[in-house]
Protein backbone atom coordinates (compact mmCIF):
# COMPACT_ATOMS: atom_id res chain seq x y z
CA UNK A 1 0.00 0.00 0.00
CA UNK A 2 1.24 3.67 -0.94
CA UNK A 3 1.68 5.98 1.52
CA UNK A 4 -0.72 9.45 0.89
CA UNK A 5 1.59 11.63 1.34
CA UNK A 6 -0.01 14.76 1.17
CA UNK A 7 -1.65 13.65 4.56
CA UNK A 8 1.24 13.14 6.84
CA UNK A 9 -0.97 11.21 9.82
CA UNK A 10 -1.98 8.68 7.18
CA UNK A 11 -2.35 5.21 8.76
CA UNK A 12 -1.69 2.18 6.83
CA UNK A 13 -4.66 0.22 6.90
CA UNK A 14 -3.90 -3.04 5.14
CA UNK A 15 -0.19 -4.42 3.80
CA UNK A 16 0.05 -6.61 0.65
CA UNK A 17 -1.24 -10.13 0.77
CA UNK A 18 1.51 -11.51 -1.39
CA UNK A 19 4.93 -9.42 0.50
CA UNK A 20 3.45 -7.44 3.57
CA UNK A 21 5.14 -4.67 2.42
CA UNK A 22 4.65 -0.77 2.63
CA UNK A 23 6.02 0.36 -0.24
CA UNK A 24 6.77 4.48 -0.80
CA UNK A 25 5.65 6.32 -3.49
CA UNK A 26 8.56 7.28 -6.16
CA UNK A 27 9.96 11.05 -4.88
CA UNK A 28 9.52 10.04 -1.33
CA UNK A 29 10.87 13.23 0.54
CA UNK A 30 9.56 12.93 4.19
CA UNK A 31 10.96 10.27 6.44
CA UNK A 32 8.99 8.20 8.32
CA UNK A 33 9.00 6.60 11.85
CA UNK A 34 7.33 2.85 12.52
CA UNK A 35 7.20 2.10 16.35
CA UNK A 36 8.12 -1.00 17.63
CA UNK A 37 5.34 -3.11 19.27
CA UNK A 38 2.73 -0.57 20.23
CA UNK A 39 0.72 2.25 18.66
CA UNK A 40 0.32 5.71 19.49
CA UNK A 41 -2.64 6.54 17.20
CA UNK A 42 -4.37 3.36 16.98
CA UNK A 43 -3.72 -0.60 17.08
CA UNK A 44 -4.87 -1.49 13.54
CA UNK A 45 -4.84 -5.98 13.77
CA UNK A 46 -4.27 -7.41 10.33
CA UNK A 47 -5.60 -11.18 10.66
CA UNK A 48 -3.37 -12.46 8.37
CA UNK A 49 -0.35 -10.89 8.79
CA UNK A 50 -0.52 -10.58 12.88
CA UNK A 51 0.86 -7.09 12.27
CA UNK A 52 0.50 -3.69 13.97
CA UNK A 53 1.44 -0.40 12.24
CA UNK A 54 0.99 3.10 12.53
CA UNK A 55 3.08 5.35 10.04
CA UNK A 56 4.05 8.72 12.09
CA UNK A 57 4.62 11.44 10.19
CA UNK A 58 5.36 14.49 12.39
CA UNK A 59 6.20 17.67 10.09
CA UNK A 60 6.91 19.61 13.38
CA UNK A 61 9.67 17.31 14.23
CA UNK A 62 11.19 16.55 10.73
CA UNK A 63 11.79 20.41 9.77
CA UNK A 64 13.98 20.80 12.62
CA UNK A 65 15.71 18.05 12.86
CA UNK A 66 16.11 16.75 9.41
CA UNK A 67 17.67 12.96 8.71
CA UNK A 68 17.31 11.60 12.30
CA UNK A 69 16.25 8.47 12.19
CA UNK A 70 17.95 4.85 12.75
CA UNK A 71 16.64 1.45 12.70
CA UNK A 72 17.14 -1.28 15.17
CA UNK A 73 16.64 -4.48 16.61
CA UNK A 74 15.59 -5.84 13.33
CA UNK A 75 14.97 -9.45 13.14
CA UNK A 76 16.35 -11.94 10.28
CA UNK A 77 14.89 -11.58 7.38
CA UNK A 78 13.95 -8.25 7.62
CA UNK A 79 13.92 -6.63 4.47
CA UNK A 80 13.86 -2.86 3.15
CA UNK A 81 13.40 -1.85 -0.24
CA UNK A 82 12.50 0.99 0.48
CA UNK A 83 9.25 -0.33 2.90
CA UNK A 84 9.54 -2.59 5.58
CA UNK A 85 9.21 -6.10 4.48
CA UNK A 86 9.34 -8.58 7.60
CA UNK A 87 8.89 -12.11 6.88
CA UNK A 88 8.74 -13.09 10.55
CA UNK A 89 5.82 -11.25 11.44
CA UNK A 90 7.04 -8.61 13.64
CA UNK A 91 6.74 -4.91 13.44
CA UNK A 92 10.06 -2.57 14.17
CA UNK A 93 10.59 0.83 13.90
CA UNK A 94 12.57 3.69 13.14
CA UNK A 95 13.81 5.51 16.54
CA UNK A 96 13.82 8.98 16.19
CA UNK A 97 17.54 10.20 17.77
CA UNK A 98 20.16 12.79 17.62
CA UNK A 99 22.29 11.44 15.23
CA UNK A 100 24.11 12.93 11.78
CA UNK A 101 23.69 9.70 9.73
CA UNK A 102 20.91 9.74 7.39
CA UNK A 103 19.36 5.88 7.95
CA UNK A 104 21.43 3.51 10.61
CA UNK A 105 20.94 0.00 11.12
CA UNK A 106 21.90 -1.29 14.12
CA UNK A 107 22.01 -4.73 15.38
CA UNK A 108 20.36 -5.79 11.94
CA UNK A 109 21.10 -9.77 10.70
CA UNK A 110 19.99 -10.75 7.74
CA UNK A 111 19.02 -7.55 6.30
CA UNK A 112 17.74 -7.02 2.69
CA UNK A 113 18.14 -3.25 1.31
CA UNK A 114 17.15 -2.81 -1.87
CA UNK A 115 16.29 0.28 -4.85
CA UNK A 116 16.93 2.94 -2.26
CA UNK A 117 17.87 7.19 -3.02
CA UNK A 118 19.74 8.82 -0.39
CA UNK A 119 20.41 12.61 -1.59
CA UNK A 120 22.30 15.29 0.37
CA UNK A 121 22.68 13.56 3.54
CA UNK A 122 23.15 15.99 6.62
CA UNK A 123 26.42 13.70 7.75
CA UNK A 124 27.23 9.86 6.83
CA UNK A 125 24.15 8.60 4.62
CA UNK A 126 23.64 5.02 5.78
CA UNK A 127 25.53 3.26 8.76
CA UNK A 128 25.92 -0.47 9.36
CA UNK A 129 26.77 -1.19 12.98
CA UNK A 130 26.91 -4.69 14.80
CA UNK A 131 24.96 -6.37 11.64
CA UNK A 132 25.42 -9.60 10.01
CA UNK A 133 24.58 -10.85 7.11
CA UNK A 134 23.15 -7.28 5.55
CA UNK A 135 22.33 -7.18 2.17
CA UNK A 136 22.39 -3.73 0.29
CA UNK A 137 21.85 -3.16 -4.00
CA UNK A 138 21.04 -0.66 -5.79
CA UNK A 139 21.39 1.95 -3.96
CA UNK A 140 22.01 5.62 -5.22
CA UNK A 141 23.69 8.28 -2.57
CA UNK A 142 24.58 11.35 -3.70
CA UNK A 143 25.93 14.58 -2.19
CA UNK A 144 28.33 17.75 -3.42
CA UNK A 145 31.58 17.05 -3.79
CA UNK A 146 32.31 20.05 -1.56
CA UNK A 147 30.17 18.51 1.55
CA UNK A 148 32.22 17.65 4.78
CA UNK A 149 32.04 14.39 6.45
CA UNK A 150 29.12 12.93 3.71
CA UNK A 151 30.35 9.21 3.39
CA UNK A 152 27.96 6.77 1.89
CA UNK A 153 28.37 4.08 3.56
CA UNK A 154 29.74 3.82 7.14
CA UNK A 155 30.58 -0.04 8.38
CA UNK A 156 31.67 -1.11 11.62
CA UNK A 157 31.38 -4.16 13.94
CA UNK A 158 29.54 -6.29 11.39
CA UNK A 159 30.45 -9.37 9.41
CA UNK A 160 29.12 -11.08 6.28
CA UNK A 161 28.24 -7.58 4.77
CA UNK A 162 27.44 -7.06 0.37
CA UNK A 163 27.32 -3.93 -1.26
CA UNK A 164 26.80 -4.49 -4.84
CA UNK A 165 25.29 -2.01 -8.24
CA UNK A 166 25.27 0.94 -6.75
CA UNK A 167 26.35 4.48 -7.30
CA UNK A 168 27.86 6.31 -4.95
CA UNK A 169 29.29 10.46 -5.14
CA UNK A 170 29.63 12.03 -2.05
CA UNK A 171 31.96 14.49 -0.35
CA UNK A 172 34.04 12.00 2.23
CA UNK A 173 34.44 8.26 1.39
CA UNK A 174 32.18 6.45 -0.60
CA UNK A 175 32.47 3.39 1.56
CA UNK A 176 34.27 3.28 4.66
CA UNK A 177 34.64 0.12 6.67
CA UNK A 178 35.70 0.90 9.99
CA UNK A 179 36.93 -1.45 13.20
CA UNK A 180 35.74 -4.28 14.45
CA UNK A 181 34.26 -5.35 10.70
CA UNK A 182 35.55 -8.75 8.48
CA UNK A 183 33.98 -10.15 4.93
CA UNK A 184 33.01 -7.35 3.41
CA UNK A 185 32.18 -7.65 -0.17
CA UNK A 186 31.85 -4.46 -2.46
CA UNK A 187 31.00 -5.44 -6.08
CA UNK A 188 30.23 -3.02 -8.90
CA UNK A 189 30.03 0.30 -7.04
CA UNK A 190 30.34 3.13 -9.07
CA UNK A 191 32.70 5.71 -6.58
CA UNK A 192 32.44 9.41 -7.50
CA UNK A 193 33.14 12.18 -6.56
CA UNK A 194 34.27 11.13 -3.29
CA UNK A 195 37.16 9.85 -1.20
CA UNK A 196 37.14 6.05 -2.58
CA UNK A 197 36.66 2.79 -0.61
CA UNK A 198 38.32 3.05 2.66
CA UNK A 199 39.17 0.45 5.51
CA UNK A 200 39.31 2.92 8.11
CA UNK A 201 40.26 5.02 9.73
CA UNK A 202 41.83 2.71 12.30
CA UNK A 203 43.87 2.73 15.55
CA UNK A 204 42.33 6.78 16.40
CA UNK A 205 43.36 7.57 19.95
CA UNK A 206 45.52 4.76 20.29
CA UNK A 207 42.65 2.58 19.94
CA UNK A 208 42.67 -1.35 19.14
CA UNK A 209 40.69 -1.74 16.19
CA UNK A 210 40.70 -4.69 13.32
CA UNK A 211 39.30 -5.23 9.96
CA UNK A 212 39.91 -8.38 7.85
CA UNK A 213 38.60 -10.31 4.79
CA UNK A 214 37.27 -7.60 2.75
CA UNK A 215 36.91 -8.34 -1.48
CA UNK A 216 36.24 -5.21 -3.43
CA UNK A 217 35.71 -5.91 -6.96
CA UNK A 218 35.01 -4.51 -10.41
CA UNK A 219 34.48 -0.75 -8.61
CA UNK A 220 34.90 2.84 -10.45
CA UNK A 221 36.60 5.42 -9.13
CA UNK A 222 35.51 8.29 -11.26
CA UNK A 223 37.66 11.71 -10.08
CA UNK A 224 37.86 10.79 -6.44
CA UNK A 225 40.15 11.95 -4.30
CA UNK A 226 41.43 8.61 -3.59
CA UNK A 227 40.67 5.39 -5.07
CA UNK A 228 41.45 1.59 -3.19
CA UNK A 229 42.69 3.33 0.25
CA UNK A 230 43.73 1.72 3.56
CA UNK A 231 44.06 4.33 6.40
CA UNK A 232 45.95 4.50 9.86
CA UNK A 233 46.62 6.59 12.88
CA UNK A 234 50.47 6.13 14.28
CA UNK A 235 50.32 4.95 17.90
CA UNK A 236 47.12 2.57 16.95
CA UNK A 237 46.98 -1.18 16.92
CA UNK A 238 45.08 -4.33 15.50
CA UNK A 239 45.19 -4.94 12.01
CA UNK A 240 43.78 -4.78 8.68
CA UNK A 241 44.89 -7.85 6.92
CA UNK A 242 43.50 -10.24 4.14
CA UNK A 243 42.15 -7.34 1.61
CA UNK A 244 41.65 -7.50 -1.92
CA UNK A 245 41.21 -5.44 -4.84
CA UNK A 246 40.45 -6.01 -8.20
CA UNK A 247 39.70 -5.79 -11.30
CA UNK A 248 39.46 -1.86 -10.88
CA UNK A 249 38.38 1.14 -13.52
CA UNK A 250 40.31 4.27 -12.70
CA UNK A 251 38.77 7.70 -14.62
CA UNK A 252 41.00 10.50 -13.55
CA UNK A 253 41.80 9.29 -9.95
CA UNK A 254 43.99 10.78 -7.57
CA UNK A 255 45.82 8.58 -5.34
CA UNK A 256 44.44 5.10 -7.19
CA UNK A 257 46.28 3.01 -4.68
CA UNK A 258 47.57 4.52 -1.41
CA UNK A 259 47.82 3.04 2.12
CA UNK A 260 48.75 5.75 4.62
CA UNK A 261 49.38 4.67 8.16
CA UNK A 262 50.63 8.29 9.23
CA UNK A 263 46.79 9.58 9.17
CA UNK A 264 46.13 12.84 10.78
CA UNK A 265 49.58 12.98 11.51
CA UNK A 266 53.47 12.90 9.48
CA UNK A 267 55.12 11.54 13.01
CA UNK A 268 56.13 7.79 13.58
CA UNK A 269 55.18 6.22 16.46
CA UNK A 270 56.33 2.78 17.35
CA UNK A 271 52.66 1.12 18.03
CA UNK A 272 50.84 0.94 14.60
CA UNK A 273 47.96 -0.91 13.29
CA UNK A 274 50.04 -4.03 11.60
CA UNK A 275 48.35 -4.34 7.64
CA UNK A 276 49.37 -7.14 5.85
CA UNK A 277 48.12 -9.67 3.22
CA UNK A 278 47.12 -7.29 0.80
CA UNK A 279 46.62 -7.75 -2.84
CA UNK A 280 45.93 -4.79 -5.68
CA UNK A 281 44.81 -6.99 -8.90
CA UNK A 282 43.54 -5.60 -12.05
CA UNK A 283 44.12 -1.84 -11.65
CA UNK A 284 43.07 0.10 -15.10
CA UNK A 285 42.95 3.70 -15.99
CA UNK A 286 43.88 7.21 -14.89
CA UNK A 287 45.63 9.06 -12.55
CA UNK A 288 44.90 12.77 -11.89
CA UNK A 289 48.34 12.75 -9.95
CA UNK A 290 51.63 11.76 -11.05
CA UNK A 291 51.93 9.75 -7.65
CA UNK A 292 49.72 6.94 -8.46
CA UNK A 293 50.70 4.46 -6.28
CA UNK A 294 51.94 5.64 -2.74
CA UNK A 295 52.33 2.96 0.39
CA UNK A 296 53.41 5.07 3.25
CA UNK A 297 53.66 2.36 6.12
CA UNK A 298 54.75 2.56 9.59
CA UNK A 299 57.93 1.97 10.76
CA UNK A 300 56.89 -2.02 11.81
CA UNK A 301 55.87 -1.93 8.21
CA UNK A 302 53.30 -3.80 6.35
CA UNK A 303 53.68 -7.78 4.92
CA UNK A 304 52.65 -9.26 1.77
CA UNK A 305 51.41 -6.59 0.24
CA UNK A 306 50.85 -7.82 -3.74
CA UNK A 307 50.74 -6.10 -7.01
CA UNK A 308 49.53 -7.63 -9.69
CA UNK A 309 48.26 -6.39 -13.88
CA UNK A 310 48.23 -2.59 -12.87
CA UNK A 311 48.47 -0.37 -15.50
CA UNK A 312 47.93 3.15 -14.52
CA UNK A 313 48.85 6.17 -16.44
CA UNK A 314 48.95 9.69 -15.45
CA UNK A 315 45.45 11.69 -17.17
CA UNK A 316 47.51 14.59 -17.81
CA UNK A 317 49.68 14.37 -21.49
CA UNK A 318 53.31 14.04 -21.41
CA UNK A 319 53.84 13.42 -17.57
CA UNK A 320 54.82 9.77 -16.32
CA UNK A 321 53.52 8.27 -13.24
CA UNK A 322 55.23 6.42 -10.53
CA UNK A 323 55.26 4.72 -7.29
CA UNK A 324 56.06 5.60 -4.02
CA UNK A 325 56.62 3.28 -1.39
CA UNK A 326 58.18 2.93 2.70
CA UNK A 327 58.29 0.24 4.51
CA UNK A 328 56.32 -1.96 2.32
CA UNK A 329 57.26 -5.59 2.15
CA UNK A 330 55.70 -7.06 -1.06
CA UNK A 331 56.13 -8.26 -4.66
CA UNK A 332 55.42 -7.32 -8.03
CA UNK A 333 54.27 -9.26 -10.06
CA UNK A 334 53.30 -6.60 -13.17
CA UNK A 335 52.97 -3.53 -12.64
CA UNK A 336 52.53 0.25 -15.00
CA UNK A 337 53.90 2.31 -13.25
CA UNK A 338 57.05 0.38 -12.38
CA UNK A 339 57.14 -0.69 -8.32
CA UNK A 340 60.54 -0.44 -7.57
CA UNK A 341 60.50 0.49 -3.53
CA UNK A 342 58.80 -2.85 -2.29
CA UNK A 343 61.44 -4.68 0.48
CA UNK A 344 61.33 -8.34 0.30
């Protein structure tokens, strides 16, 4: 059933027979709050479904505190596409907090996101915390180039996580996948503008933070300010370890390949978040910056770090691009431009 949206205390009084779903008309501006479990307006029974519902729409609240919204607790199964679709018969809601992501799901496993807009986000658009098993295609974010702190896709503390065909331009990282997170899978995300796909920030503060198994594959990086990027503060520790990618399209990209584990700082501490087991496969394209490969580890360094069919060339005529590398222990295996500073 559509939401009415030109009266904002609609209540939905029936879901689909086939999907229980409430479904949002196309141009969906306002956001909406489902309660978990009880209704404020009215306990509407549906004798098939077993489901309660009320749709809050509160115009007083939304136009002064625009984008607040997160989603928790949500069951297996639960899918949003965007409307709710539970399969197991329960009714959750969006919790109306202070918060500067667009839509956050917390605590989600088995979560389905599907054919969903997210335009001009007030701070990161959608967050994934403590989820497994989530789910997300098609999604389209967008925000200025020129907006602060605007990543699309924040991840941390969750495992078994797929972001596939989507398009992503923002004005911080397109995807960032943050501590505490393993098998991530990114495949065919369109990045740009934006700051690339990130694991990290990691090891802030000091702070003991890991991220393993993540597989990005057959991305764009379309005039980004970074491209495949791995980022660490000095003094951290943990790891970020068993990373691929591959089979990447480069359009004009600065920084295509860069791991920088002096983040937010050009001191060397002794502590460091250890990265290792790293392999850049299938690299294509353009850089907008003659440095096109920099690997600027700590001074523990980072192992096994793998290079592999790259073939990047600088975007602007007549200038060569290189590599630039410390304390990287690696091999080449081919490589345009040539990778000369790898240790053994």
């Amino acid at each position: 059933m559509e939401i009415d949206l030109a009266n904002l205390n609609t209540i939905i009084q029936s879901f689909s027979q086939s999907q229980k779903t409430i479904s949002l008309p196309d141009k969906t501006e306002k956001a909406i709050s489902l309660q978990k479990g009880k209704t404020s307006n009215t306990n509407h029974y549906m004798a098939k479904g077993k489901f309660s519902s009320v749709i809050q729409m509160e115009p007083e609240f939304w136009d002064k505190n625009p984008y607040k919204a997160i989603t928790k607790a949500f069951p297996p199964g639960f899918h949003f596409r965007p409307y709710a679709l539970n399969k197991t018969r329960q009714f959750y809601e969006f919790i109306l907090i202070d918060s500067d992501s667009a839509l956050r799901f917390h605590g989600c496993n088995g979560l389905t996101v599907k054919y969903l807009r997210n335009i001009n986000g007030p701070g990161s658009h959608i967050s994934v915390n403590g989820c497994e098993g989530a789910k997300f295609s098609q999604i389209n974010i967008h925000a200025p180039q020129e907006s602060p702190n605007t990543d699309g896709f924040d991840i941390s503390a969750s495992k078994n996580i797929l972001i596939q065909d989507s398009t992503i331009g923002t004005g911080d990282d397109c995807i960032a996948i943050n501590g505490g997170s393993s098998y991530i899978s990114i495949v065919g995300v369109a990045c740009g503008p934006g700051h690339g796909i990130s694991i990290g920030s990691l090891g802030r503060n000091q702070g003991h933070e890991t991220v393993e198994e993540v597989h990005v594959r057959n991305c764009s990086f379309t005039r980004t300010t970074n491209g495949a990027r791995i980022k660490t503060w000095p003094g951290g520790s943990g790891y970020a370890r068993r990373i691929i990618f591959k089979q990447i399209k480069l359009i004009d990209t600065r920084n295509p390949i860069i791991i920088d584990q002096y983040y937010g700082h050009n001191i060397s501490m002794d502590a460091a978040v250890k990265v290792s087991d790293v392999i850049y496969r299938g690299f294509s394209g353009t850089s907008s910056d003659a440095k096109a490969i920099d690997l600027q580890c700590s001074k523990s360094g980072c192992f096994n770090i793998i290079l592999n069919q790259i073939n990047i060339v600088s975007a602007e005529q007549g200038k060569h691009a290189y590599a630039s590398c410390k304390n990287v222990h690696g091999i080449v295996i081919s490589a345009i431009p040539n990778v000369s500073c790898l240790l053994n």
